[in-house]
Protein backbone atom coordinates (compact mmCIF):
# COMPACT_ATOMS: atom_id res chain seq x y z
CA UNK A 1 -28.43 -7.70 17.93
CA UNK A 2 -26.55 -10.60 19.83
CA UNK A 3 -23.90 -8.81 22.10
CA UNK A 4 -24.11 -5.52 21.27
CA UNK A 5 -24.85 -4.28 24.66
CA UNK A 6 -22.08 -6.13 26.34
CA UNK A 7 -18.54 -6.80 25.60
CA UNK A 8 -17.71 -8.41 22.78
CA UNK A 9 -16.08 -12.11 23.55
CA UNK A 10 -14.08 -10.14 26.41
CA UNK A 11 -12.31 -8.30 23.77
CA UNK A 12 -14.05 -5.84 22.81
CA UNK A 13 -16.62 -2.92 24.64
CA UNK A 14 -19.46 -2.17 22.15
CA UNK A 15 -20.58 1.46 22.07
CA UNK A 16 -22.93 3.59 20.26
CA UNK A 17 -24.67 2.87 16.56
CA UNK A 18 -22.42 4.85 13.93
CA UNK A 19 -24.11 3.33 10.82
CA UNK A 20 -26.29 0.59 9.52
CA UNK A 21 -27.01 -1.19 6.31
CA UNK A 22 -29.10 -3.99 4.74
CA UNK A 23 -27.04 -6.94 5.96
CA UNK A 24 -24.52 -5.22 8.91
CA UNK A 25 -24.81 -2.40 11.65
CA UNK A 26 -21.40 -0.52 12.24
CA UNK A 27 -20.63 0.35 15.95
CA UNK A 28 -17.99 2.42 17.93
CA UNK A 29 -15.90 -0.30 20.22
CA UNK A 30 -13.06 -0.21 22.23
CA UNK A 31 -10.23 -3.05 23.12
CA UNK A 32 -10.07 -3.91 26.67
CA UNK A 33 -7.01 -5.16 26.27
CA UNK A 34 -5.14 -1.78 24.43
CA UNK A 35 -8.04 0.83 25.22
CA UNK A 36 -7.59 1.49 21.36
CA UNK A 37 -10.81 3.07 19.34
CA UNK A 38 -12.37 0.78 16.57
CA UNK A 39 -14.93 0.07 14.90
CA UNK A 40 -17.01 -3.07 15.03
CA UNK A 41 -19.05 -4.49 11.82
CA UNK A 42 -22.24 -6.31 12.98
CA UNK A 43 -23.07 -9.32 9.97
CA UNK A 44 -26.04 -11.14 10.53
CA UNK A 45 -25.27 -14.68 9.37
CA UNK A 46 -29.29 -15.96 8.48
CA UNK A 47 -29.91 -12.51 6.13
CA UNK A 48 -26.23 -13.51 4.53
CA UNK A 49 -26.75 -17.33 3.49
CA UNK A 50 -30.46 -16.73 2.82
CA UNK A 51 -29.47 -14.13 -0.17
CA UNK A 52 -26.45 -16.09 -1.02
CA UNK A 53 -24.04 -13.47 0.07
CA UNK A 54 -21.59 -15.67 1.70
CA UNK A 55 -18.99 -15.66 -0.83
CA UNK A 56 -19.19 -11.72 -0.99
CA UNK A 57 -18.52 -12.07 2.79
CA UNK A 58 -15.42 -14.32 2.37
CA UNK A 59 -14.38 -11.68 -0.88
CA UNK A 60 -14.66 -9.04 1.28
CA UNK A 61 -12.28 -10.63 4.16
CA UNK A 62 -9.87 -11.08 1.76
CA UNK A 63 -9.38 -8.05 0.24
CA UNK A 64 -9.01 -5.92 3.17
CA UNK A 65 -6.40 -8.48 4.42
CA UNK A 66 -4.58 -8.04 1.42
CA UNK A 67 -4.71 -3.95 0.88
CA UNK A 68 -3.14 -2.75 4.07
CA UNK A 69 -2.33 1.04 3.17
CA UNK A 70 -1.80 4.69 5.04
CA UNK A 71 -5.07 5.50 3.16
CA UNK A 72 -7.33 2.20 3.23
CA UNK A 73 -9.07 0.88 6.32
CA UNK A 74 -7.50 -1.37 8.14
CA UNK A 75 -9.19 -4.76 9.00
CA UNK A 76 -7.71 -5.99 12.59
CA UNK A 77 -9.99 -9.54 13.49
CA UNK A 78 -12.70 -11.38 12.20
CA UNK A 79 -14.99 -12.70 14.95
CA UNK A 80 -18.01 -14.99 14.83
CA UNK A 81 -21.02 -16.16 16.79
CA UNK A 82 -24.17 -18.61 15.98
CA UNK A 83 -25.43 -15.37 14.87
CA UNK A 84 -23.20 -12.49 13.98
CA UNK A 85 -20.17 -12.12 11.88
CA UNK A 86 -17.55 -9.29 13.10
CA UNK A 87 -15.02 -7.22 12.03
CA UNK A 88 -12.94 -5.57 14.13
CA UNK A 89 -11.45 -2.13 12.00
CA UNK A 90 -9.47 0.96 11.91
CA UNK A 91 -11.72 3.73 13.72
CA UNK A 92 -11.97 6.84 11.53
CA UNK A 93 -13.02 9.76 13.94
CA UNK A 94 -13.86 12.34 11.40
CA UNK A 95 -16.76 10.28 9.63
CA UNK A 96 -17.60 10.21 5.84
CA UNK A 97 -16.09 12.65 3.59
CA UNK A 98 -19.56 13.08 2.04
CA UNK A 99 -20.75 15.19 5.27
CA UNK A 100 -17.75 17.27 4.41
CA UNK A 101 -18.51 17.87 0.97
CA UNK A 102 -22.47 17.92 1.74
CA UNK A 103 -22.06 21.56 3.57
CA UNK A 104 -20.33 22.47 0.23
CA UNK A 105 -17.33 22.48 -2.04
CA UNK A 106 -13.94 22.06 -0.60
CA UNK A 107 -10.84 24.77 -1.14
CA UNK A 108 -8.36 23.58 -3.58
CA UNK A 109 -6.07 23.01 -1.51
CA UNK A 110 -7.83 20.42 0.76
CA UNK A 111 -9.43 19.07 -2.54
CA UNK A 112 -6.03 18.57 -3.37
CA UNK A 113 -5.31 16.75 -0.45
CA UNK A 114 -7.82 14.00 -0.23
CA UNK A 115 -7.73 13.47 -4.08
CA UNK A 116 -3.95 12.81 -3.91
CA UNK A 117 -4.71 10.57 -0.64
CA UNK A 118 -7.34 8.53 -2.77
CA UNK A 119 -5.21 8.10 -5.99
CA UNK A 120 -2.41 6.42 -4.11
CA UNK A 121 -4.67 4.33 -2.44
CA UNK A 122 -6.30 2.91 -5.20
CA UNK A 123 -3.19 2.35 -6.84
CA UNK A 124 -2.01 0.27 -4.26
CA UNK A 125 -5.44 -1.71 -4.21
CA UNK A 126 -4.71 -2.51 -8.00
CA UNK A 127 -1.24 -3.33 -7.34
CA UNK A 128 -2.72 -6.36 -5.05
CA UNK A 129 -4.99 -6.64 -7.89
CA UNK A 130 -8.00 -5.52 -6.49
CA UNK A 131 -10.39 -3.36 -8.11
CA UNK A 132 -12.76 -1.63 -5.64
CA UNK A 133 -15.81 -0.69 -7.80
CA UNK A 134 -17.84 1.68 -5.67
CA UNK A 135 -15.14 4.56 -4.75
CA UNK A 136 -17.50 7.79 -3.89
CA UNK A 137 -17.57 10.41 -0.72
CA UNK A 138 -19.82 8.07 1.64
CA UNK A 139 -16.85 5.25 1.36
CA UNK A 140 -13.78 7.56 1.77
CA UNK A 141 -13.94 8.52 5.87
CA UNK A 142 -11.42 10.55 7.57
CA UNK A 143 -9.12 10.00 10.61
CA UNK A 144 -8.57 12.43 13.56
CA UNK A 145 -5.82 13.92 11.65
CA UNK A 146 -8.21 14.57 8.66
CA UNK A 147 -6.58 11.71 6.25
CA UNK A 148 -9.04 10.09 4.38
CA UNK A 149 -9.42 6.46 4.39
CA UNK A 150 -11.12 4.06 1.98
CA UNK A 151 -13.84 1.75 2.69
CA UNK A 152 -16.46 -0.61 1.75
CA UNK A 153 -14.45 -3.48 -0.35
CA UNK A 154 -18.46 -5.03 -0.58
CA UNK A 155 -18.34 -4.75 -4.06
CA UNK A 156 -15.03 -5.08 -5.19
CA UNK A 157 -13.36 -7.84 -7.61
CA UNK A 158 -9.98 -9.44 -7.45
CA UNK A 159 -7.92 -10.20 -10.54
CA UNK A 160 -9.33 -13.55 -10.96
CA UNK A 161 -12.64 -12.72 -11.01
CA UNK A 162 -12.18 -11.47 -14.92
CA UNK A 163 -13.08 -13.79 -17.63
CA UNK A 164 -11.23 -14.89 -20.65
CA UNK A 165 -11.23 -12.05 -21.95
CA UNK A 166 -9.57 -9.89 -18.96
CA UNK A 167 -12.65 -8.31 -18.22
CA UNK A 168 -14.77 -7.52 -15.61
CA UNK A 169 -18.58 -8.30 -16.25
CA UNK A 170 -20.61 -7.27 -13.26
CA UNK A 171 -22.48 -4.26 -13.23
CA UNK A 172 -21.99 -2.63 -9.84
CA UNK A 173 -21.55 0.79 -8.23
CA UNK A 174 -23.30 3.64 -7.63
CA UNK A 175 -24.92 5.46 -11.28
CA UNK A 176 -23.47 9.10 -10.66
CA UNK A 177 -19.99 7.47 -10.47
CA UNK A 178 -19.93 4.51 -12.29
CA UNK A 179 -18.02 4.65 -15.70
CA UNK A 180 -20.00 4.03 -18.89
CA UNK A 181 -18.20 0.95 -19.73
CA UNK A 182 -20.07 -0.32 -16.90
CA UNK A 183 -23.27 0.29 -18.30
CA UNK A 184 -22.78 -1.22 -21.81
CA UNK A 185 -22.67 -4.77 -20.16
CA UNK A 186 -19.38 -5.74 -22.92
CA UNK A 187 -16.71 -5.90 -19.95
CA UNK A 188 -14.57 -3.47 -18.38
CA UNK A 189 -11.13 -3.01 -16.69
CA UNK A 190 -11.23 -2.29 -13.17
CA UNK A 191 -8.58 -0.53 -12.68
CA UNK A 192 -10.16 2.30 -15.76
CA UNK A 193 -13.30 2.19 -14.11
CA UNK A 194 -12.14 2.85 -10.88
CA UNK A 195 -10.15 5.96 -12.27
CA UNK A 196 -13.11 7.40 -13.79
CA UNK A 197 -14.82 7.42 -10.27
CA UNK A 198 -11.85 9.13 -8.72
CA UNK A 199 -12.33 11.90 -11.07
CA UNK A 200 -16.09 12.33 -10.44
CA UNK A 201 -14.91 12.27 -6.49
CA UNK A 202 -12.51 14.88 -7.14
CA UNK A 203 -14.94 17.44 -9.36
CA UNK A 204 -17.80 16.55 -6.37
CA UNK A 205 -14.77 18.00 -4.37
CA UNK A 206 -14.39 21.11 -5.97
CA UNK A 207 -17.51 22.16 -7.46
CA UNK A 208 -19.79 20.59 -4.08
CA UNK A 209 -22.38 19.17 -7.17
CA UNK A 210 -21.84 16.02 -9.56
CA UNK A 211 -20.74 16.65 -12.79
CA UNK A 212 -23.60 14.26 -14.12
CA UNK A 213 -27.19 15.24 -12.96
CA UNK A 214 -30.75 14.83 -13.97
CA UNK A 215 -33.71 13.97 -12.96
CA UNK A 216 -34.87 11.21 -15.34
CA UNK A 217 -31.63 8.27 -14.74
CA UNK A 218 -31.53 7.37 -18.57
CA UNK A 219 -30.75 10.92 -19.62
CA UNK A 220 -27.82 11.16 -16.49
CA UNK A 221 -26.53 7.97 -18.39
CA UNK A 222 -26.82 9.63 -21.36
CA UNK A 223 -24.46 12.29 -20.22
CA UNK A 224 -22.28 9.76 -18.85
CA UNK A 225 -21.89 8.04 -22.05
CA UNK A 226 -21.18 11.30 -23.74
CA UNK A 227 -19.13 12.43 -21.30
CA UNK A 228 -21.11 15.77 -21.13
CA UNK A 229 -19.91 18.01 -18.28
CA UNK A 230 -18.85 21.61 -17.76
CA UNK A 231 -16.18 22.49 -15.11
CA UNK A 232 -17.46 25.84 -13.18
CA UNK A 233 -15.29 29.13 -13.76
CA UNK A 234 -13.30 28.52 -10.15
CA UNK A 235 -11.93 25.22 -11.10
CA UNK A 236 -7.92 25.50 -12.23
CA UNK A 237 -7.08 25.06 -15.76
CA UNK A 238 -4.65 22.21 -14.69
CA UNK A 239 -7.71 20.91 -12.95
CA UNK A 240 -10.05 20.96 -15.87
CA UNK A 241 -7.24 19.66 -18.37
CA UNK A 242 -6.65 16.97 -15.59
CA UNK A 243 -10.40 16.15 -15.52
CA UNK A 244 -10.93 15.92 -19.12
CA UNK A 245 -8.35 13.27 -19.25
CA UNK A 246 -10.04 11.21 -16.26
CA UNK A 247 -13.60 11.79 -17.35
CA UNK A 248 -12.77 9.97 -20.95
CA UNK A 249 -15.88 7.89 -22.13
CA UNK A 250 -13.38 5.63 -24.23
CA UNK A 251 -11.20 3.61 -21.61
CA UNK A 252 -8.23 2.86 -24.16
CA UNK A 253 -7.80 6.48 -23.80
CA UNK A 254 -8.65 7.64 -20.15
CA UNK A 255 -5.51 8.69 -18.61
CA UNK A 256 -3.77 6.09 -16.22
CA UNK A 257 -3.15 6.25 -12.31
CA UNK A 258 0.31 6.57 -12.80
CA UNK A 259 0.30 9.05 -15.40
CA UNK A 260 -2.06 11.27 -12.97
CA UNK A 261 0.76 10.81 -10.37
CA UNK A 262 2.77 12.48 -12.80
CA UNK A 263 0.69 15.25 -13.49
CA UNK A 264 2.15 18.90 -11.69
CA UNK A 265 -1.00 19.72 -9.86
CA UNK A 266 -1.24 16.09 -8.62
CA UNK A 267 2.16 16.34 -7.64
CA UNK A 268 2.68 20.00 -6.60
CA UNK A 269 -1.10 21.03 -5.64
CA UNK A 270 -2.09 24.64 -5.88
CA UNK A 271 0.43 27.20 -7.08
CA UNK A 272 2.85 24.87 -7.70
CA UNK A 273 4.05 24.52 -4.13
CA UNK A 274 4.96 21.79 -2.25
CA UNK A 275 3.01 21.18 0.83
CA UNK A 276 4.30 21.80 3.93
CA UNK A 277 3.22 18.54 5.37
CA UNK A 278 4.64 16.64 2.55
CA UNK A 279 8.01 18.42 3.39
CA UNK A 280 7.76 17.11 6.71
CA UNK A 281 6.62 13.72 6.03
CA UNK A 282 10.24 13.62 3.96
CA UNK A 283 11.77 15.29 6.63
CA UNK A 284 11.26 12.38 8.79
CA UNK A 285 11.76 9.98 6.58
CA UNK A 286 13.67 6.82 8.13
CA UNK A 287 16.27 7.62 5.75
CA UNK A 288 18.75 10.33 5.61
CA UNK A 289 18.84 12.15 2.23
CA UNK A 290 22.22 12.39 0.72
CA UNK A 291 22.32 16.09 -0.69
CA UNK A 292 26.57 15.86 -1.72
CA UNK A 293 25.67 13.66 -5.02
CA UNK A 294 28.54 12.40 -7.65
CA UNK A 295 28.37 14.02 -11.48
CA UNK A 296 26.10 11.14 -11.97
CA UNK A 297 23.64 11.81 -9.20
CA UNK A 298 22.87 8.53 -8.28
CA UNK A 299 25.11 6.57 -6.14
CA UNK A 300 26.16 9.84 -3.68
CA UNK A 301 27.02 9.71 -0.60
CA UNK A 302 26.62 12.32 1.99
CA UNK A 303 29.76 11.35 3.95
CA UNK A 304 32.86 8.97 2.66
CA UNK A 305 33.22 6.83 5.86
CA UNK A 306 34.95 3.42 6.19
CA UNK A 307 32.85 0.93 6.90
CA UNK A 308 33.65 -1.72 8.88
CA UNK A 309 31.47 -4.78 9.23
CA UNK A 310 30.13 -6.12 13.29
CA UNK A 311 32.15 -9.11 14.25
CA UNK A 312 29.46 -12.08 14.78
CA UNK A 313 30.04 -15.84 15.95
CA UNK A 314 28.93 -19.08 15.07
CA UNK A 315 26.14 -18.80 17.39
CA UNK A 316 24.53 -15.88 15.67
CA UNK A 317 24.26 -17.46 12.77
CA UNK A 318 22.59 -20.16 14.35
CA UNK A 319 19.87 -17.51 15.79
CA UNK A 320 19.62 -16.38 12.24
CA UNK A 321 19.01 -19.45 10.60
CA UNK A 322 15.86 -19.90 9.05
CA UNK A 323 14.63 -22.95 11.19
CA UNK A 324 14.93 -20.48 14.29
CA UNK A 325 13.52 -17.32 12.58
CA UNK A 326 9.81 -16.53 14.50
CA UNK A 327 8.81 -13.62 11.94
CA UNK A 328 6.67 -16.34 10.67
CA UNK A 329 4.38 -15.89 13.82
CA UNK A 330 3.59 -12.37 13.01
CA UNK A 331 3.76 -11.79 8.83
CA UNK A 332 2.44 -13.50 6.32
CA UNK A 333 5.74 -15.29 4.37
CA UNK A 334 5.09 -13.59 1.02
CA UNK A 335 6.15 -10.34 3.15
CA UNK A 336 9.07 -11.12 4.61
CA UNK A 337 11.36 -8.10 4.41
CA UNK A 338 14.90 -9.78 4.81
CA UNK A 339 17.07 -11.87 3.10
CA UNK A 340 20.61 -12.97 4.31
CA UNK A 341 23.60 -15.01 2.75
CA UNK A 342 27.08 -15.60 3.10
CA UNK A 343 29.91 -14.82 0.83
CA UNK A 344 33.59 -15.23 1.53
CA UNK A 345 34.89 -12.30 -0.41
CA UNK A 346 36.02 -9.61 1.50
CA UNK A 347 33.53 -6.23 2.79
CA UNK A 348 35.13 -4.28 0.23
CA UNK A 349 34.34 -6.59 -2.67
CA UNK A 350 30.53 -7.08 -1.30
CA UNK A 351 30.16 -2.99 -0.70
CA UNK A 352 31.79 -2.24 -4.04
CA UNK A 353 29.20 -4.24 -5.64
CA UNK A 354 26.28 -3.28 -4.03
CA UNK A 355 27.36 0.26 -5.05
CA UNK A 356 27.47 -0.84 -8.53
CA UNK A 357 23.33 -2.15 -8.20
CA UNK A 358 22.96 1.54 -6.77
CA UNK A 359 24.38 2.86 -9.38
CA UNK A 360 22.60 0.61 -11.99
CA UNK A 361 19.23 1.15 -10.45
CA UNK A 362 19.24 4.66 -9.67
CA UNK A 363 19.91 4.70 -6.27
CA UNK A 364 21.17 6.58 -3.55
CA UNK A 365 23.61 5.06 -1.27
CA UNK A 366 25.02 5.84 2.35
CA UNK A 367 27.86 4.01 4.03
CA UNK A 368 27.79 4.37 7.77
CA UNK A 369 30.51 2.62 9.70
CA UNK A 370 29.11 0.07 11.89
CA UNK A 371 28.93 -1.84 8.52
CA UNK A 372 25.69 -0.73 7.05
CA UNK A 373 24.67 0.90 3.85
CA UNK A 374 21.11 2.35 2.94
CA UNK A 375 19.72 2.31 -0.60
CA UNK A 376 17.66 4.79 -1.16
CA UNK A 377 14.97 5.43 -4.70
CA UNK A 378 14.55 8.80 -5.90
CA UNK A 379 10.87 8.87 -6.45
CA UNK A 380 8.14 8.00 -4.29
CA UNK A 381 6.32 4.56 -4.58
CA UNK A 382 2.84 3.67 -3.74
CA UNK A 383 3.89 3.29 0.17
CA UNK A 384 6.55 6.23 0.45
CA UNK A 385 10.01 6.33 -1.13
CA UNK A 386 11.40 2.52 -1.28
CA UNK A 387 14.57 1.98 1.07
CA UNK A 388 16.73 -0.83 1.40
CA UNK A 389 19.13 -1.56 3.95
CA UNK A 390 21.90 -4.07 3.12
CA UNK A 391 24.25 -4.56 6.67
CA UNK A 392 27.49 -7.22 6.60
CA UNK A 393 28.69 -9.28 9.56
CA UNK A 394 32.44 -10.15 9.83
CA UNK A 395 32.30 -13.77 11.08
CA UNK A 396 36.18 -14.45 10.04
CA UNK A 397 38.37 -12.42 7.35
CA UNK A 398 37.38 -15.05 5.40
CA UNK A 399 33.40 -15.20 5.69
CA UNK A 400 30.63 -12.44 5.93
CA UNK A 401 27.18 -12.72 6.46
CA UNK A 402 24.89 -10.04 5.00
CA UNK A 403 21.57 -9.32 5.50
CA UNK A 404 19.34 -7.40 3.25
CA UNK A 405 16.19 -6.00 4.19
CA UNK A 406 13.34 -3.28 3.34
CA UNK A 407 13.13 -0.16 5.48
CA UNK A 408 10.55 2.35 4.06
CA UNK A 409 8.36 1.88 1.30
CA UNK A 410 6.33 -1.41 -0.97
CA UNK A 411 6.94 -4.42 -0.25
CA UNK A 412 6.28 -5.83 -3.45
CA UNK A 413 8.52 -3.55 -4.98
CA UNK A 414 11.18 -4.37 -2.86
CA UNK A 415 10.81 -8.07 -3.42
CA UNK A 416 11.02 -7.56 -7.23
CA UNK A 417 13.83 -5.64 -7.11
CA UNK A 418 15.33 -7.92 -4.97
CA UNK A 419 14.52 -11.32 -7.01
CA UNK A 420 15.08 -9.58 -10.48
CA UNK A 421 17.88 -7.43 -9.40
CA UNK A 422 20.12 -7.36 -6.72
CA UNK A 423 20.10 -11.82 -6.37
CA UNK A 424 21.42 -12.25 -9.96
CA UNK A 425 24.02 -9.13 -9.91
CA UNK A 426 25.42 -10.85 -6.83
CA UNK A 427 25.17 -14.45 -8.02
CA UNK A 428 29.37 -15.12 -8.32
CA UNK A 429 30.09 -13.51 -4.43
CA UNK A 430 27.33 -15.01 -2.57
CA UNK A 431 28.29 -18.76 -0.95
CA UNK A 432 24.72 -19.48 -0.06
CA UNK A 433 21.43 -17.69 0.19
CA UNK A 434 18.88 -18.15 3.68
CA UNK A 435 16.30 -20.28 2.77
CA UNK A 436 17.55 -21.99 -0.35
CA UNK A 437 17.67 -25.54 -0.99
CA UNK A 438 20.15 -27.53 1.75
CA UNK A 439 20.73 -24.39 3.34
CA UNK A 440 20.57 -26.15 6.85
CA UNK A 441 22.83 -28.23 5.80
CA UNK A 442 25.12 -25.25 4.81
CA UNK A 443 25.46 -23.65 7.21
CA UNK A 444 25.85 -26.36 9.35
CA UNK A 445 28.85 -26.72 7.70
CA UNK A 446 29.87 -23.01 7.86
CA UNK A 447 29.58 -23.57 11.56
CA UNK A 448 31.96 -26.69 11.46
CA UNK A 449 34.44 -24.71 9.89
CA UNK A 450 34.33 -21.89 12.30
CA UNK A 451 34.53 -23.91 15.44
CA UNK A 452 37.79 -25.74 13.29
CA UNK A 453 39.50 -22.41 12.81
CA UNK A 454 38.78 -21.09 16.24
CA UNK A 455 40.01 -23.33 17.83
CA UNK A 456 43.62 -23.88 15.11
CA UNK A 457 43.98 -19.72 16.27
């Protein structure tokens, strides 16, 4: 294998073999420019075009570029030689989950743990529209703080890859987990299929077995297609309530992602407690909590301070100005996370009606003095609980700039609430919006004006 004794390109220090495969060899690596851990995908390039694989290659890319998630592995760099294709990844220390579950079943409350990790993952895959098609214990690894991690987008499909009809074709996976859908070669929705997998992952959990075995494959798809399982005696009734719901043969009426995230074991786990890690995990949160709410219990605040906007010149606004803004360097532009425009009503009048979006959307608000608030959701989305910071600049009494941006949680989410939301409710106080049409021009303008007034006072 070309390299794999050496360093990689400079970059990267290959290390020992941690897996191989048909087409790739995994390796440990190491940056020798951070020192960080990863892991290094070997591709051979002739075995790829000569089984016409290349477009599975470039699929592959893709999707792990687009599902970057607490629970998915991340994809870092793509590297290639005459020979090899690599990929540079997140290192998970703790290996497959499958070892895990190989020495036997797993207590609840760990169950618990990596089921609710792999839900919310695959959510957020088929928020990006991406179906992943081959979810089972070898592709879910753990990190060195035992958080499991999804793998292996070989065999996944994006959105566009159904037909006319909105279905998926392609009959993929691994048997024990696969859905029967899959089998019946009519089409399929990714998103169902995957859900049936998740719950064969989480009775494998529990139980340390499959729920469908035999010997001879056409009677194990037999039981598939019938559904025909039976939950041992430890499992909880939530549990095997829960799993009859996932493990549904007809896909109109298998339960959804969502409404399992909704479920009270899902949520609560065993007993009906909390977890003390998730407590913590809120307990840090990048938000403060406001626990003093108003009758309505939305738009609280936890303190009633003034707030008084940061004086800013003509010259920060220049530095703001989209045609000096780098983040393009370093995100992709369908990411951004800010958005900034100008109104010349007063801070009370642009405060008072972001309170009133708080209040419309259901959520919490804090004022803090140096001119920012924090909007806060109630319930947790598919990367935390959303928050949104809106902060206004005083450039005169007459003029404010304010800039909007995401703190904590989905950025899709917060784009759509910002597009559909919060831009139209302040349509009549904003002068001009970053990045709209003749906005140079604008603020240009603005600018003028400043310097005019300035200089009158």
């Amino acid at each position: 294998m070309e390299n794999t004794s050496n360093t990689l390109m400079q970059r990267y220090e290959l290390g020992r073999l941690l897996g191989k495969g048909t087409f790739a060899k995994v390796y440990y690596g190491r940056s020798a420019i951070t020192n960080q851990s990863v892991a290094i995908k070997v591709i051979d390039k002739d075995k790829v075009f000569r089984t016409g694989l290349a477009d599975h290659i470039i699929r592959e890319i893709s999707v792990m570029r687009l599902v970057k998630h607490p629970n998915i592995i991340q994809i870092f760099e793509v590297m290639a030689t005459k020979k090899n294709i690599y990929y540079v990844m997140e290192y998970a220390k703790g290996g497959e989950l499958f070892k895990k579950v190989a020495k036997g079943k797993l207590k609840e409350d760990v169950a618990h743990k990596y089921f609710k990790q792999l839900v919310n993952a695959v959510d957020f895959c088929h928020s990006r529209g991406v179906y992943h098609r081959d979810i089972k214990p070898e592709n879910l690894l753990l990190d060195e703080n035992e958080n499991l991690k999804v793998t292996d987008f070989g065999l996944s499909a994006l959105a566009e890859s159904k037909r006319q009809d909105g279905l998926l074709h392609t009959t993929c996976g691994t048997p024990a987990y696969v859905a029967p859908e899959v089998f019946k070669r009519k089409g399929y929705d990714g998103a169902k299929a995957d859900v049936w997998s998740c719950g064969v992952v989480l009775f494998v959990l529990l139980a340390g077995y499959l729920p469908f075995r035999d010997s001879n494959l056409m009677e194990m798809y037999r039981k598939i297609n019938k559904a025909e399982f039976a939950c041992p005696n430890w499992f909880p009734r939530e549990v095997r309530k829960l799993l009859c719901k996932i493990l549904d043969p007809n896909p109109n009426t298998r339960i959804s992602l969502p409404r399992i995230q909704q479920c009270s074991w899902f949520k609560k786990g065993p007993n009906g407690k909390q977890k003390k890690h998730e407590v913590e995990n809120k307990t840090i949160s990048p938000v403060v909590t406001n626990h003093c709410e108003q009758s309505d219990g939305v738009a609280a605040e936890a303190r009633q301070e003034s707030v008084t906007p940061v004086s800013i010149n003509a010259f920060d606004i220049i530095s703001l100005s989209s045609g000096f803004n780098l983040c393009g360097l370093f995100e992709d532009s369908f990411q951004k996370r800010e958005a900034r425009f100008t109104s010349r009503k007063s801070a009370t009048v642009i405060i008072s009606r972001l309170e009133e979006i708080a209040k419309r959307l259901k959520l919490k608000i804090k004022k803090k003095a140096s001119g920012l608030l924090k909007l806060e959701g109630l319930d947790e989305g598919r990367k935390g609980i959303l928050s949104i910071d809106a902060e206004i600049f005083e450039v005169n009494p007459f003029l404010h700039l304010v800039e909007v941006k995401k703190s904590n949680g989905d950025t899709l989410e917060y784009q759509k609430i910002l597009k559909e939301d919060i831009r139209p409710a302040l349509q009549d106080i904003v002068w001009v919006w970053q990045g709209d049409q003749q906005e140079q021009l604008q603020q240009s303008e603005q600018i003028h004006d400043l310097q005019q007034q300035h200089s009158q006072s």
